[in-house]
PDB file of N, CA and C in Angstrom:
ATOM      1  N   UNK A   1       0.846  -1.163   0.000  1.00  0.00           N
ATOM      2  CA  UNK A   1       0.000   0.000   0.000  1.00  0.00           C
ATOM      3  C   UNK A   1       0.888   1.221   0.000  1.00  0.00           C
ATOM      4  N   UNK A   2       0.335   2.105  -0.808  1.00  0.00           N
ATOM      5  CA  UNK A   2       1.546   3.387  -0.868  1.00  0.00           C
ATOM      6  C   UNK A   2       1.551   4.179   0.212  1.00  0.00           C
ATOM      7  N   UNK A   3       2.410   5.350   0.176  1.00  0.00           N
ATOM      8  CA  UNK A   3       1.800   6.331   1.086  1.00  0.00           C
ATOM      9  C   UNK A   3       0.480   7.258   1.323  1.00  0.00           C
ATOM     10  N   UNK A   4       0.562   7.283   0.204  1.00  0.00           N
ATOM     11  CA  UNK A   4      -0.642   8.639   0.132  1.00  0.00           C
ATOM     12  C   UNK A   4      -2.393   7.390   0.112  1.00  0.00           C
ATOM     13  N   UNK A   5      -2.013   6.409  -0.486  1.00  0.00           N
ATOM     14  CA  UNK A   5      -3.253   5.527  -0.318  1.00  0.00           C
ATOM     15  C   UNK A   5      -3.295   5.384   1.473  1.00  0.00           C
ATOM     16  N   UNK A   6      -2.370   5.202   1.954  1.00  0.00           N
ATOM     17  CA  UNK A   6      -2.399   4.724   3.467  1.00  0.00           C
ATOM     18  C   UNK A   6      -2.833   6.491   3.975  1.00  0.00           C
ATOM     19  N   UNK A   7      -2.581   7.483   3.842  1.00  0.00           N
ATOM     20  CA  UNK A   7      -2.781   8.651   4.473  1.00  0.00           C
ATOM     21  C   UNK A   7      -4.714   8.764   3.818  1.00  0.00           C
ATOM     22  N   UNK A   8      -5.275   8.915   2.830  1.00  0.00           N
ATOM     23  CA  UNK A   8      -6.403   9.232   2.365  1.00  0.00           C
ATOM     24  C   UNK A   8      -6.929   8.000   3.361  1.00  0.00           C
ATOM     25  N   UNK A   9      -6.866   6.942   3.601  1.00  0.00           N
ATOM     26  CA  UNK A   9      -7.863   6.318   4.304  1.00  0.00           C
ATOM     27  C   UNK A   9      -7.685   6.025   5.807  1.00  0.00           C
ATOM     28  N   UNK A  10      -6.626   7.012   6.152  1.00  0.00           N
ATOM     29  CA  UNK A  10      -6.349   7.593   7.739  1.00  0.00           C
ATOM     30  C   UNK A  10      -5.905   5.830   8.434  1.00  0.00           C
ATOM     31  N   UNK A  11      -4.871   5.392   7.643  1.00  0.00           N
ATOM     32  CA  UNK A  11      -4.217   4.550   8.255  1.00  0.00           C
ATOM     33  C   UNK A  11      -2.435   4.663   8.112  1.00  0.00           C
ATOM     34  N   UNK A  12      -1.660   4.597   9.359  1.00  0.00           N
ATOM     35  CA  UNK A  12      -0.074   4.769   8.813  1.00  0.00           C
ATOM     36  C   UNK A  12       0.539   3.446   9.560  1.00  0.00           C
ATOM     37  N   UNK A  13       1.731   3.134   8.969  1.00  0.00           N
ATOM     38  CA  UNK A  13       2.651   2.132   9.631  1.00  0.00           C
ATOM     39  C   UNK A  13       2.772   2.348  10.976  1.00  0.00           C
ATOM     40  N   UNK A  14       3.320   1.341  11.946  1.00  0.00           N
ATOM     41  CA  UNK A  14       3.297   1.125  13.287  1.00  0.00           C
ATOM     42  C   UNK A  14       4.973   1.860  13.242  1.00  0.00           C
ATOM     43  N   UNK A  15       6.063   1.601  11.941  1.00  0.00           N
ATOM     44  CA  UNK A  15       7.408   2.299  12.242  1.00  0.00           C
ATOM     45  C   UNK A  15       8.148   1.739  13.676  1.00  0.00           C
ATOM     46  N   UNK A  16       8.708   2.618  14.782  1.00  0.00           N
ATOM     47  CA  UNK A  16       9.417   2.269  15.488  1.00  0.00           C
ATOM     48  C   UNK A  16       8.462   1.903  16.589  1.00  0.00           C
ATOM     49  N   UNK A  17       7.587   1.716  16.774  1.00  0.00           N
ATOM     50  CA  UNK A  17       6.660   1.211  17.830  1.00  0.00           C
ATOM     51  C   UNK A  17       6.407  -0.674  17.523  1.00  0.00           C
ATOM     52  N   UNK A  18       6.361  -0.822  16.429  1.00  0.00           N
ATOM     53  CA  UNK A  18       6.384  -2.050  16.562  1.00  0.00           C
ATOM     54  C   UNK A  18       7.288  -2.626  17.222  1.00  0.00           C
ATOM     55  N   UNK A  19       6.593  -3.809  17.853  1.00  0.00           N
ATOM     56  CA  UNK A  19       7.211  -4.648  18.785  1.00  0.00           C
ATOM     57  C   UNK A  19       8.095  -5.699  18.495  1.00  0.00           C
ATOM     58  N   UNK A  20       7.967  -5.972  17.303  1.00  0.00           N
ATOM     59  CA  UNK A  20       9.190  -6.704  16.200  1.00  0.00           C
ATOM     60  C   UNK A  20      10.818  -5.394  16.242  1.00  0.00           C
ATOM     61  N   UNK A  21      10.636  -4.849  16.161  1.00  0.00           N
ATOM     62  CA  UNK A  21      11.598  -3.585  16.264  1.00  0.00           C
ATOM     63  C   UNK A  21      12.376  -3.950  17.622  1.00  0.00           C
ATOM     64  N   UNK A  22      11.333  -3.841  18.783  1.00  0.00           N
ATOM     65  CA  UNK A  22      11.870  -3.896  19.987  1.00  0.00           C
ATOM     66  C   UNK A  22      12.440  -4.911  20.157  1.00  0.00           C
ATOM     67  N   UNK A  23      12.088  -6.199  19.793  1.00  0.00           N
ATOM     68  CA  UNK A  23      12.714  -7.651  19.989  1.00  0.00           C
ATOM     69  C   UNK A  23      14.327  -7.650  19.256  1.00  0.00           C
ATOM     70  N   UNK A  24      14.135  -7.000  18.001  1.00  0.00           N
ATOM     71  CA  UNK A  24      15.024  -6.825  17.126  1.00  0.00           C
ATOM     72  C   UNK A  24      15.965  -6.823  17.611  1.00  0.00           C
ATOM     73  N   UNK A  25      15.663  -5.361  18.588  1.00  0.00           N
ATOM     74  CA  UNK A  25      17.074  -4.523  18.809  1.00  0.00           C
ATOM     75  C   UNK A  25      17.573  -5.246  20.421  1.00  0.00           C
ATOM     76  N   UNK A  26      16.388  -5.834  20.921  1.00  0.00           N
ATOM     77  CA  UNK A  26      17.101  -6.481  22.419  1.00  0.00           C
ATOM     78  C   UNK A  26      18.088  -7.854  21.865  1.00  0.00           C
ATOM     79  N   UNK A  27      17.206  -8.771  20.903  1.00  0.00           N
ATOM     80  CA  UNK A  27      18.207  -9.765  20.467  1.00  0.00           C
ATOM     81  C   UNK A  27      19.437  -9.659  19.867  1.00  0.00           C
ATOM     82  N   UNK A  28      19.601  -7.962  19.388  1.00  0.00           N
ATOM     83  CA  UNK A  28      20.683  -7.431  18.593  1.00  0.00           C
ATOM     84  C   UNK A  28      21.718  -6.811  19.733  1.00  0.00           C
ATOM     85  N   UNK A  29      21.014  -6.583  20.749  1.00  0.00           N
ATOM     86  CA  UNK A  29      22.092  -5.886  21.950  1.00  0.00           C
ATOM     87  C   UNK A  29      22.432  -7.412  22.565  1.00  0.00           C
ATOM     88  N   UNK A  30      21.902  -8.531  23.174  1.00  0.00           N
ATOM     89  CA  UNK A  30      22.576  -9.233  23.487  1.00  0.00           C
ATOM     90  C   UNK A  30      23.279  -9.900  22.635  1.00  0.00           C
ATOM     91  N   UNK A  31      23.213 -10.683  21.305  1.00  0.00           N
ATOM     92  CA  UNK A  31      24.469 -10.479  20.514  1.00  0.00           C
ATOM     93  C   UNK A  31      25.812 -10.101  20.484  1.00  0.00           C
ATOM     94  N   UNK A  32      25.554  -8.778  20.218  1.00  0.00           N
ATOM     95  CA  UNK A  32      26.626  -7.678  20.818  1.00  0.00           C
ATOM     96  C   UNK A  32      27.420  -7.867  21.825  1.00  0.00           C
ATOM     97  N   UNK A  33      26.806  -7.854  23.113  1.00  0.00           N
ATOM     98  CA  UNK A  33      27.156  -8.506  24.201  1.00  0.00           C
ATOM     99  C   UNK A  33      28.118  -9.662  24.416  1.00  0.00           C
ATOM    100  N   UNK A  34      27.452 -11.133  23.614  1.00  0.00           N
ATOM    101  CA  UNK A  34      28.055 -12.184  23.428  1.00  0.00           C
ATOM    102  C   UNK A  34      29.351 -12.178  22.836  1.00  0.00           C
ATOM    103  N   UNK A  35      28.946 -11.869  21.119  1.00  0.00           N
ATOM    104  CA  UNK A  35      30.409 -11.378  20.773  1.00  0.00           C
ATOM    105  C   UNK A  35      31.409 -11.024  21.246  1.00  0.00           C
ATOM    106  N   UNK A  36      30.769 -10.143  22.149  1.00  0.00           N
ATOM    107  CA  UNK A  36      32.656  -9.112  22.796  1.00  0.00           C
ATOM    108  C   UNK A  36      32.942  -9.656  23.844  1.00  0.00           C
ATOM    109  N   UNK A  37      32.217 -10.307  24.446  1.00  0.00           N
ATOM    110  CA  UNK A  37      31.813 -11.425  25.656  1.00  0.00           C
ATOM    111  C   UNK A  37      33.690 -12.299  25.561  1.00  0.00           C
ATOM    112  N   UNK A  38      32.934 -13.015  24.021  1.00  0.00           N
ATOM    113  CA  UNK A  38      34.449 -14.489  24.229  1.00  0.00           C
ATOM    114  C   UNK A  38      35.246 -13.816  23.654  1.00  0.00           C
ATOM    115  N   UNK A  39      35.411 -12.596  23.275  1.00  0.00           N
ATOM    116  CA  UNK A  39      37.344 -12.577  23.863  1.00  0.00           C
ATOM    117  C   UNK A  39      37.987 -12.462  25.271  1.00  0.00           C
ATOM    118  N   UNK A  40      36.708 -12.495  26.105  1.00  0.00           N
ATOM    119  CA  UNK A  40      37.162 -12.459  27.549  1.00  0.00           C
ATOM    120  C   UNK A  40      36.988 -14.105  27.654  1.00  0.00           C
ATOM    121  N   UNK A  41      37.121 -14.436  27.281  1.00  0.00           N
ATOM    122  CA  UNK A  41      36.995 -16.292  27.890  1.00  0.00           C
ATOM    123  C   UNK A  41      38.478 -16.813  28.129  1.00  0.00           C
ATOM    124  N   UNK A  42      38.151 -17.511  29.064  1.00  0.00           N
ATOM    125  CA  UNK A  42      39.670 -18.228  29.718  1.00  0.00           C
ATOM    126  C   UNK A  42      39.549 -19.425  29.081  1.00  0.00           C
ATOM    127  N   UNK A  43      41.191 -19.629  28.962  1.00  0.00           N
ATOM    128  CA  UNK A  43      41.194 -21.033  28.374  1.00  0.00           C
ATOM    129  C   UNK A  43      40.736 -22.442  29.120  1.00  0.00           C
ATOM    130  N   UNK A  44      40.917 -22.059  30.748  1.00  0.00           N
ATOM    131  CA  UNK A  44      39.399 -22.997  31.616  1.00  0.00           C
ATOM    132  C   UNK A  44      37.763 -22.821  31.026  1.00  0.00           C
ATOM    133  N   UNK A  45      37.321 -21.613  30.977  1.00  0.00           N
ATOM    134  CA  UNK A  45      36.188 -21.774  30.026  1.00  0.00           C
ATOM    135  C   UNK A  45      36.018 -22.271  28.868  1.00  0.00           C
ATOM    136  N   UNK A  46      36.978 -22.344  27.857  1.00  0.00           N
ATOM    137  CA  UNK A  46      37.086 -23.146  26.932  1.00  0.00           C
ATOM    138  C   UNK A  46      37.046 -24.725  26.612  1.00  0.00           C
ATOM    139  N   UNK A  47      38.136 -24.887  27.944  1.00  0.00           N
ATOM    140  CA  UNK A  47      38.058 -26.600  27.750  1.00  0.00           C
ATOM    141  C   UNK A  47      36.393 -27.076  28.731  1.00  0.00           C
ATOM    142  N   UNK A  48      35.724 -26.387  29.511  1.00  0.00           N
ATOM    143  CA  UNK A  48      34.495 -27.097  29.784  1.00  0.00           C
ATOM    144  C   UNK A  48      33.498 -26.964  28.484  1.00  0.00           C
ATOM    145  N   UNK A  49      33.724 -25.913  27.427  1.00  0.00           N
ATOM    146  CA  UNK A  49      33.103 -26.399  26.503  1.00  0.00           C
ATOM    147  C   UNK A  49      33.494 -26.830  25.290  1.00  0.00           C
ATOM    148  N   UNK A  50      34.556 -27.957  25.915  1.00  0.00           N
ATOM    149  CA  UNK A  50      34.718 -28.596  24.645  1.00  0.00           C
ATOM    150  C   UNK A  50      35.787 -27.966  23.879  1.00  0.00           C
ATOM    151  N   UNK A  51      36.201 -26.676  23.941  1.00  0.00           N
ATOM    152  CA  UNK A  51      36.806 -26.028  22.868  1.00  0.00           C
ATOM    153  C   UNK A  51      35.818 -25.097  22.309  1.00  0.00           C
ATOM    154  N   UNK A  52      34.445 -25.103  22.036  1.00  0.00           N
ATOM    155  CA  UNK A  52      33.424 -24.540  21.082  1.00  0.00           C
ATOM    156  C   UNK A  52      33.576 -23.008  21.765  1.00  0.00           C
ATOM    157  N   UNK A  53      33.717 -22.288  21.551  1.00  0.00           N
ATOM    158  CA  UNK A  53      33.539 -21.143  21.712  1.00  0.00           C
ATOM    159  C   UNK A  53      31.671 -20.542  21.497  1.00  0.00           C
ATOM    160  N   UNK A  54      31.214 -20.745  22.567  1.00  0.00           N
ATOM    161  CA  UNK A  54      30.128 -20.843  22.850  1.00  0.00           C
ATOM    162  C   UNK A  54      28.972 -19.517  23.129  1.00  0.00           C
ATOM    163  N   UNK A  55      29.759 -18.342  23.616  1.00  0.00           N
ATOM    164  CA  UNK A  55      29.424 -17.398  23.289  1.00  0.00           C
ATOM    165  C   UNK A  55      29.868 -16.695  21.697  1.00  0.00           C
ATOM    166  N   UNK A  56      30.175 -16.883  21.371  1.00  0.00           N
ATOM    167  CA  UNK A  56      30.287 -16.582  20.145  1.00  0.00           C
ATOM    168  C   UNK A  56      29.034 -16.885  18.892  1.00  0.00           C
ATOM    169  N   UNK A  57      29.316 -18.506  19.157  1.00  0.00           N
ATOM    170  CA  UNK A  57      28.224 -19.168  18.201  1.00  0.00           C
ATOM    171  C   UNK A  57      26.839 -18.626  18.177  1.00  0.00           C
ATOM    172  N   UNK A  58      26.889 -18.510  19.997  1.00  0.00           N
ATOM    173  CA  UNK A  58      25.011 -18.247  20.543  1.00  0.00           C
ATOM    174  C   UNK A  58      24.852 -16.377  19.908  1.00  0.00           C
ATOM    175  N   UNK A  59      26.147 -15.410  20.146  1.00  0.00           N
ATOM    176  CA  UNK A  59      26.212 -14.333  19.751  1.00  0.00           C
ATOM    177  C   UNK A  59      25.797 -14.262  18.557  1.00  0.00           C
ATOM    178  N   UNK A  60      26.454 -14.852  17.862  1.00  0.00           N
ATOM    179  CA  UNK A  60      26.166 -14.695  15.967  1.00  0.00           C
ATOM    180  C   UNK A  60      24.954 -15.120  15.617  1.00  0.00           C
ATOM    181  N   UNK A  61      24.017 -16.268  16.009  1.00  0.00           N
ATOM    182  CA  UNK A  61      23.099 -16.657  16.355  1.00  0.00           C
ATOM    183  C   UNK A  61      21.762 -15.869  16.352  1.00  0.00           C
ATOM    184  N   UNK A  62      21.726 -14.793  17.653  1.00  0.00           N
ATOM    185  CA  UNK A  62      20.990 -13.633  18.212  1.00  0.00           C
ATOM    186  C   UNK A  62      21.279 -12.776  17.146  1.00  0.00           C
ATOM    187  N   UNK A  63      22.138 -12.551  16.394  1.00  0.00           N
ATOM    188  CA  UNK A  63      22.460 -11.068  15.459  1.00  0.00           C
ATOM    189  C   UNK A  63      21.854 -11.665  14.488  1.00  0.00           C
ATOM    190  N   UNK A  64      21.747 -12.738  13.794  1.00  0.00           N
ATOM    191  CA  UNK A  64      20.931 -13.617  12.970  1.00  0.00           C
ATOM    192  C   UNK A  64      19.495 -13.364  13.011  1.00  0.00           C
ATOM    193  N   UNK A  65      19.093 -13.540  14.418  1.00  0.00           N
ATOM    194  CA  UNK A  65      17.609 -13.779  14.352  1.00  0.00           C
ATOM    195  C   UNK A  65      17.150 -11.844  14.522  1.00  0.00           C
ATOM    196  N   UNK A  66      18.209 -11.193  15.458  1.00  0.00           N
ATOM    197  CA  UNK A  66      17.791  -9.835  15.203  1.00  0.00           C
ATOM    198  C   UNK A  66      17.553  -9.130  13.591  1.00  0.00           C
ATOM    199  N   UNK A  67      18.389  -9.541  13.198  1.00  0.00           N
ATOM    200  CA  UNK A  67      18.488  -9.126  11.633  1.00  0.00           C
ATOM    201  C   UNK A  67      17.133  -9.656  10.732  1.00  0.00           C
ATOM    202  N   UNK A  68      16.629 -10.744  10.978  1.00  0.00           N
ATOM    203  CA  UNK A  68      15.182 -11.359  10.612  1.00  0.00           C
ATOM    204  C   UNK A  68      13.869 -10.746  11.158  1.00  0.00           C
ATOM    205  N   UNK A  69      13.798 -10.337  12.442  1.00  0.00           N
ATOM    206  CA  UNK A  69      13.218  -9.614  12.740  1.00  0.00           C
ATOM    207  C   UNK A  69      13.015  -8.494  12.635  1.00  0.00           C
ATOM    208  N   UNK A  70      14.400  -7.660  11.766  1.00  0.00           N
ATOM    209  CA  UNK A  70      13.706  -5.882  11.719  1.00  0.00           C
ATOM    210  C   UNK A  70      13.538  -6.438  10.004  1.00  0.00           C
ATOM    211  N   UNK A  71      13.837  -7.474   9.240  1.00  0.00           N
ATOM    212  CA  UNK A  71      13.359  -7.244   8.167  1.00  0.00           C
ATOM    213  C   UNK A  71      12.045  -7.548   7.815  1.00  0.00           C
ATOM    214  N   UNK A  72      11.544  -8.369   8.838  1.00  0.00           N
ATOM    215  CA  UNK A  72      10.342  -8.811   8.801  1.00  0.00           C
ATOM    216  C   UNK A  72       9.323  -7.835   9.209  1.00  0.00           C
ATOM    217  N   UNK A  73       9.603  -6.813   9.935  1.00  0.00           N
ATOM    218  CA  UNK A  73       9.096  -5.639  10.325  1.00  0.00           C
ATOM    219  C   UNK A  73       8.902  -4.634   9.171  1.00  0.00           C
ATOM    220  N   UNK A  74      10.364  -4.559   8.227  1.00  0.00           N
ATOM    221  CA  UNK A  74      10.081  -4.113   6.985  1.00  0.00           C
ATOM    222  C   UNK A  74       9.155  -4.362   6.045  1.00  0.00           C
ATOM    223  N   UNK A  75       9.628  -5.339   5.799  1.00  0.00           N
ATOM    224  CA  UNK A  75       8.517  -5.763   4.968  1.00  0.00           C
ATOM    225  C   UNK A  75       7.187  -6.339   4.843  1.00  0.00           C
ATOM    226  N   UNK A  76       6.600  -6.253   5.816  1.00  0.00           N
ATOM    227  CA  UNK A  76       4.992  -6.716   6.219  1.00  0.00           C
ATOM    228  C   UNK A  76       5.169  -5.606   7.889  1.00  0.00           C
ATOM    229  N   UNK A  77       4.951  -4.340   7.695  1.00  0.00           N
ATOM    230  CA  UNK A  77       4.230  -3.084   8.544  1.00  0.00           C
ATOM    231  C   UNK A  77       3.007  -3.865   8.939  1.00  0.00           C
ATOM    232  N   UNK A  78       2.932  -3.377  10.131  1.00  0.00           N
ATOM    233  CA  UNK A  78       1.893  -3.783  11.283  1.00  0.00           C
ATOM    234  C   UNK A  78       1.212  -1.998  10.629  1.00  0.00           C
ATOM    235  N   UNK A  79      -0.136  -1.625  10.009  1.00  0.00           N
ATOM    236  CA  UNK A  79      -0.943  -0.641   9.454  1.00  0.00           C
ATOM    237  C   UNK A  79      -1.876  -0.654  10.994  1.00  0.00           C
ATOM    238  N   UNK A  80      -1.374   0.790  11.122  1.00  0.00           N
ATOM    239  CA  UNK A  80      -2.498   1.238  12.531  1.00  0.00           C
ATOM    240  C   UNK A  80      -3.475   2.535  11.655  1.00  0.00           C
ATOM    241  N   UNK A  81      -4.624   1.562  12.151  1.00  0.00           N
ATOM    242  CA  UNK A  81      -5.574   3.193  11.686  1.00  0.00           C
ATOM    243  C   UNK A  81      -5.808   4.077  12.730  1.00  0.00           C
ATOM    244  N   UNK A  82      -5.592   5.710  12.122  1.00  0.00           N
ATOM    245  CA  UNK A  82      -5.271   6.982  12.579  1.00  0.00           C
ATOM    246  C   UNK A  82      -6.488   7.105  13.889  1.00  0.00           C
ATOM    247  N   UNK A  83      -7.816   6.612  13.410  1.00  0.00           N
ATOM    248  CA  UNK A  83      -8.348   6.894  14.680  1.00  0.00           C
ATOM    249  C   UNK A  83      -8.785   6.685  16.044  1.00  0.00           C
ATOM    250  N   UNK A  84      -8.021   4.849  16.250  1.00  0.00           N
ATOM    251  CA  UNK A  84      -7.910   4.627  17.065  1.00  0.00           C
ATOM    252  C   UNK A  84      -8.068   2.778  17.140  1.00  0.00           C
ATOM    253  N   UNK A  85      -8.504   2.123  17.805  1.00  0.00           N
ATOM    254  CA  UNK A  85      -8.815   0.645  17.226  1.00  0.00           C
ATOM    255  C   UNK A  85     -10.021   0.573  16.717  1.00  0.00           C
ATOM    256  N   UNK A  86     -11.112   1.095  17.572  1.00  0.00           N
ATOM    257  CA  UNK A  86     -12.345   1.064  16.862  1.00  0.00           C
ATOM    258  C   UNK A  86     -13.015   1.943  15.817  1.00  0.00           C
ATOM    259  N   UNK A  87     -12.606   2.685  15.841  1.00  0.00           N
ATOM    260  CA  UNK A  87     -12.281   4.121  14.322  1.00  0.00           C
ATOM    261  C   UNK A  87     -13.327   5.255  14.698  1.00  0.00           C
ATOM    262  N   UNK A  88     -13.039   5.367  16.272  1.00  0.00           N
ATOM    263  CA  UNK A  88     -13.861   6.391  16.769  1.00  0.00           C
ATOM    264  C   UNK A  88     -12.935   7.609  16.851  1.00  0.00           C
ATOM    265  N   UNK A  89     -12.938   8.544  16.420  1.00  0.00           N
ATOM    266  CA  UNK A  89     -12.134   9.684  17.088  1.00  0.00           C
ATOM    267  C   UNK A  89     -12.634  11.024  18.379  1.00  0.00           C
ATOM    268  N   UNK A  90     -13.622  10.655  18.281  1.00  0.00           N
ATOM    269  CA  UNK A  90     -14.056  11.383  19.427  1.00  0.00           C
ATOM    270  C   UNK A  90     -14.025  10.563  20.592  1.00  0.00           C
ATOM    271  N   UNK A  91     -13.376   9.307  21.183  1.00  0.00           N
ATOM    272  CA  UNK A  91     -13.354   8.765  21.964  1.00  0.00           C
ATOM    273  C   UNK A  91     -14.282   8.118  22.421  1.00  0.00           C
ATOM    274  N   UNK A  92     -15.967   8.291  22.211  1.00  0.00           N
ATOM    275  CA  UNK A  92     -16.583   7.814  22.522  1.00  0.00           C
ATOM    276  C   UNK A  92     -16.919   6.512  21.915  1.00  0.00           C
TER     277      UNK A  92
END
């Protein structure tokens, strides 16, 4: 739906309020987190897992699924109409 079709029938995108956004960016900050996480790992943390570098994997992981989630936000907008849920604007 374009813009101006979405403005004439008093409906606009949800944008940064969607809650896909918010998930986005929390699964994208812990990520982040993880990543910078295992260069602090001791080589005792290492050998209980095996060797796998485990924050890392789970890090890259989360930046994965964050990245799916703001595109999915892109491309299928949650459309809020302008006057409210029930399309009253006088509140009543």
């Amino acid at each position: 739906m374009s813009e101006q079709s979405q403005q004439s029938s008093g409906r606009r995108a949800a944008g940064a309020f969607d809650i896909r956004n918010f998930i986005g960016l929390l699964l994208g900050l812990y990520g982040v987190i993880l990543v910078v996480a295992q260069f602090l790992d001791s080589e005792e943390q290492l050998a209980k897992a095996d060797g796998l570098r485990v924050n890392l994997w789970t890090g890259l992981a989360l930046l994965v699924t964050a990245l799916v989630f703001f595109v999915w936000a892109r491309l299928r907008p949650i459309v809020v109409p302008e006057d409210g849920p029930e399309g009253h604007s006088d509140g009543s």
